[in-house]
Protein backbone atom coordinates (compact mmCIF):
# COMPACT_ATOMS: atom_id res chain seq x y z
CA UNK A 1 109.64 205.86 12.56
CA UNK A 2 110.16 206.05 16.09
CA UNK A 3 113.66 205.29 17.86
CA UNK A 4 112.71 202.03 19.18
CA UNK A 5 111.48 200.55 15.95
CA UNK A 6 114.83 201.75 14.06
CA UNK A 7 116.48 199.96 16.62
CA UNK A 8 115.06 197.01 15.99
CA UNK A 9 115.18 197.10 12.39
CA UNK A 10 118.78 197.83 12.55
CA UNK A 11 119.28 194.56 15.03
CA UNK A 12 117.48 192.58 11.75
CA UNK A 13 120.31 193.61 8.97
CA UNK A 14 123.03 191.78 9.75
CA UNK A 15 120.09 188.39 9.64
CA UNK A 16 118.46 189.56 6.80
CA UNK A 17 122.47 190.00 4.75
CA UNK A 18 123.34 186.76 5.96
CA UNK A 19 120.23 184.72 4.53
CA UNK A 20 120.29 186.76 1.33
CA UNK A 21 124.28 185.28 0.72
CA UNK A 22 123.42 181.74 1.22
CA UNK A 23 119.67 182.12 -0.76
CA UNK A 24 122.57 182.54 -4.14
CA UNK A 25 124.75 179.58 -2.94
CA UNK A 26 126.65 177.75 -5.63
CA UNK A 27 124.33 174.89 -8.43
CA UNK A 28 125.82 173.38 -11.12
CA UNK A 29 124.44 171.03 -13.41
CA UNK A 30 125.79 167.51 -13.47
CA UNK A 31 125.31 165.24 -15.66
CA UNK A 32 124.16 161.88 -14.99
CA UNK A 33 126.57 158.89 -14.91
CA UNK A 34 125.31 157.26 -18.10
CA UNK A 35 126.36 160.77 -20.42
CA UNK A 36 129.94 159.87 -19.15
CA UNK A 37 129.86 156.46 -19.71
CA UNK A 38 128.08 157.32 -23.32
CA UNK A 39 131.34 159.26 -23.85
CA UNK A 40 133.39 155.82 -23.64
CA UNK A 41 132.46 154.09 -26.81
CA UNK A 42 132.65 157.68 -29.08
CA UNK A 43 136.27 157.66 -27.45
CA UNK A 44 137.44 154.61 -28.89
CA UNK A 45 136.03 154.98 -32.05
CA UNK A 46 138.25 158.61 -31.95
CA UNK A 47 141.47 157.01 -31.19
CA UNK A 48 140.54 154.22 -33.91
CA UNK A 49 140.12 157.42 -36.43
CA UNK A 50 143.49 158.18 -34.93
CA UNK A 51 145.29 155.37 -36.03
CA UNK A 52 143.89 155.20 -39.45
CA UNK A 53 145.26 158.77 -39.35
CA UNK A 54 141.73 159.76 -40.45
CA UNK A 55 142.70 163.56 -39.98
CA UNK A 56 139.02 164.95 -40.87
CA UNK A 57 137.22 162.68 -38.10
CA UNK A 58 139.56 163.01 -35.68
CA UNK A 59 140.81 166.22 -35.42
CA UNK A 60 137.25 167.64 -36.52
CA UNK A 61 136.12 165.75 -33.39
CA UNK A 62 137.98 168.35 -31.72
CA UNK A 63 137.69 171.61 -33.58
CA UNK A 64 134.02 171.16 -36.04
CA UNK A 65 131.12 173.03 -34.53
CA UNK A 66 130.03 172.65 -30.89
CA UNK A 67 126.61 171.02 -30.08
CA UNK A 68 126.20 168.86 -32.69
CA UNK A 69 127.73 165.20 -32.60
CA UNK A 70 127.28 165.42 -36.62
CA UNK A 71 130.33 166.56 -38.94
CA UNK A 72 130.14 169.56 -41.18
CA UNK A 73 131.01 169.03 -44.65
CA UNK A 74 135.13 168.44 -45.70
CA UNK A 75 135.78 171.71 -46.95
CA UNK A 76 133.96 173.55 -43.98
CA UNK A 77 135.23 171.04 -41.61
CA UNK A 78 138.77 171.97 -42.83
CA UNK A 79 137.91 175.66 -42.47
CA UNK A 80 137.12 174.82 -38.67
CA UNK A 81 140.88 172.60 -38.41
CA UNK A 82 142.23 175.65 -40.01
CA UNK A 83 141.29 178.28 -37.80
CA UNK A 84 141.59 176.59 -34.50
CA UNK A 85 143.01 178.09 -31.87
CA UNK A 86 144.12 175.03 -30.16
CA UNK A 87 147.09 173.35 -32.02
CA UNK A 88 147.84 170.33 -29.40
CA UNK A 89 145.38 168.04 -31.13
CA UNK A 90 146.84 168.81 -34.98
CA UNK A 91 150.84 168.76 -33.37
CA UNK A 92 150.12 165.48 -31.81
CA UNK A 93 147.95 163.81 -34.68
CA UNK A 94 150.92 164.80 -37.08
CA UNK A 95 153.43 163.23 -34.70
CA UNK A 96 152.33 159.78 -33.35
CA UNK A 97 150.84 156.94 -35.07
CA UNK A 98 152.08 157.57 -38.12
CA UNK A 99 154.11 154.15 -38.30
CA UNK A 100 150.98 152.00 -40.14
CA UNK A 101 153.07 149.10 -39.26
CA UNK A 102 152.89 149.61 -35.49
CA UNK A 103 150.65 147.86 -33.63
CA UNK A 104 148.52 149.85 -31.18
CA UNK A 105 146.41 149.18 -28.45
CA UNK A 106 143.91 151.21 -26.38
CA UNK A 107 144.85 150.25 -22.46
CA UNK A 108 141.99 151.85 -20.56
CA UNK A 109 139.67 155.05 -21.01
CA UNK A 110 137.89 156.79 -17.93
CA UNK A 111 135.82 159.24 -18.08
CA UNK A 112 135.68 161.79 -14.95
CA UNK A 113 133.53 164.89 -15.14
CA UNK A 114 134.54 166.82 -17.84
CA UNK A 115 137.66 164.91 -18.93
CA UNK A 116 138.59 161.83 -20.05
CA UNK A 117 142.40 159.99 -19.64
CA UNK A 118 143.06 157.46 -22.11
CA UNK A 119 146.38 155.55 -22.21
CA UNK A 120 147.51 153.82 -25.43
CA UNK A 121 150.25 150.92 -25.86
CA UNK A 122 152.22 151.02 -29.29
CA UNK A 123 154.66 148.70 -30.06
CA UNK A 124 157.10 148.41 -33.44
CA UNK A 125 156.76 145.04 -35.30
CA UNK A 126 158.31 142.30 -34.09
CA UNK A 127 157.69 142.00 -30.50
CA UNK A 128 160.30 142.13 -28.13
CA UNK A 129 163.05 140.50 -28.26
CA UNK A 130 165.30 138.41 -26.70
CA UNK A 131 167.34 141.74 -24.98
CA UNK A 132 164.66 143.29 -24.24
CA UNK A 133 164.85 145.37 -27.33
CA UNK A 134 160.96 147.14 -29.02
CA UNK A 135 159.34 147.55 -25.48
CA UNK A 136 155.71 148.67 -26.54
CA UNK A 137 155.92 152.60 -25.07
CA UNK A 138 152.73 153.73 -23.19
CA UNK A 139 151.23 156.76 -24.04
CA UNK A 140 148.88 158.58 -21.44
CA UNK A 141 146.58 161.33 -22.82
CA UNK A 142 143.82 163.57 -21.08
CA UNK A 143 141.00 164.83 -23.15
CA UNK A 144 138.81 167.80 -22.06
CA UNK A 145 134.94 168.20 -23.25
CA UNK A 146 133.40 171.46 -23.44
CA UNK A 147 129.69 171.29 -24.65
CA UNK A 148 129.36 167.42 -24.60
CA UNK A 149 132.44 166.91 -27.38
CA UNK A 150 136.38 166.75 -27.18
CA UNK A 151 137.92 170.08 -27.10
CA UNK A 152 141.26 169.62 -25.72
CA UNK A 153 143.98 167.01 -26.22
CA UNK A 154 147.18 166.59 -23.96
CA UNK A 155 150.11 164.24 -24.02
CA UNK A 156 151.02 163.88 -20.31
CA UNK A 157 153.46 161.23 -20.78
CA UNK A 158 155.20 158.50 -23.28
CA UNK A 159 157.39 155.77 -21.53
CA UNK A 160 158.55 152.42 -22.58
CA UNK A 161 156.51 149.72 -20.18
CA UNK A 162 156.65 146.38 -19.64
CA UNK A 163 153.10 145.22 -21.29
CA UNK A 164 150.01 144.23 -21.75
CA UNK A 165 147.46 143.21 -19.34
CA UNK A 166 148.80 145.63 -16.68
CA UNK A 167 146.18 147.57 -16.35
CA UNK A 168 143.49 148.21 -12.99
CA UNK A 169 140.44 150.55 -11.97
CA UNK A 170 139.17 151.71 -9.11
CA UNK A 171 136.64 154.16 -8.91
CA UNK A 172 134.77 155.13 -5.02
């Protein structure tokens, strides 16, 4: 190879580097609006095993095999509960709703990519009273799917709140 045509081919590397960096630019797969809004109903039927403290469907929602929306059998579904590695869903499933006298009330669920917010009103029998006393309390939680299923579980926040029919969404 000649001078010349080195030259020139040396002029073309910094072209040829530059198209080669955007040829392996960033996909992802996204999945269509109707798989999040599918996600919805299976939601409310999860809090619902909730609050019949149905520990099996709920919490092996969150810790039975991945890729399946079926349920293992009891004893290997309570293998799965038993080796998690994720204890927020167990902690929080031993620690709220377990008044069966309450009354409880899903608010609102949205789902937004890969995780869901839910936010739950609970309020002691009775109503509240004259004083102001058994405010329902408002729980907020935000669920994370891996694989098409619940995998995660937080608590972001309980607070007392004023009531029902308080609740808006807006979505762009």
């Amino acid at each position: 190879m000649d001078r010349r045509k080195a030259l020139g081919l040396f002029a073309l590397v910094p072209a040829i580097a530059g198209t080669a960096g955007k040829a392996s630019a960033c996909s992802i797969a996204v999945e269509s609006a109707a798989t999040y809004a599918e996600r919805l109903p299976r939601l409310a039927k999860l809090f619902e095993a909730w609050f019949a403290r149905d520990e099996l469907r709920f919490l092996g929602t969150f810790h039975g095999p991945r890729g399946s929306e079926d349920l293992p059998s009891e004893d290997m579904l309570r293998q799965y509960i038993a080796a998690a590695d994720d204890p927020e869903p167990r902690r929080l499933f031993d620690t709220m709703f377990t008044r069966p006298d309450d009354y409880r009330s899903l608010q609102t669920l949205s789902a937004v990519g890969e995780y869901a917010f839910a936010a739950v009103s609970e309020q002691a029998p009775g109503g509240i009273g004259p004083d102001c006393s058994n405010m329902p309390i408002l729980h907020l939680f935000l669920i994370e799917y891996r694989m098409g299923r619940p995998a995660t579980l937080r608590l972001i926040e309980s607070a007392t709140w004023s009531g029902y029919g308080q609740v808006a969404n807006w979505s762009m």
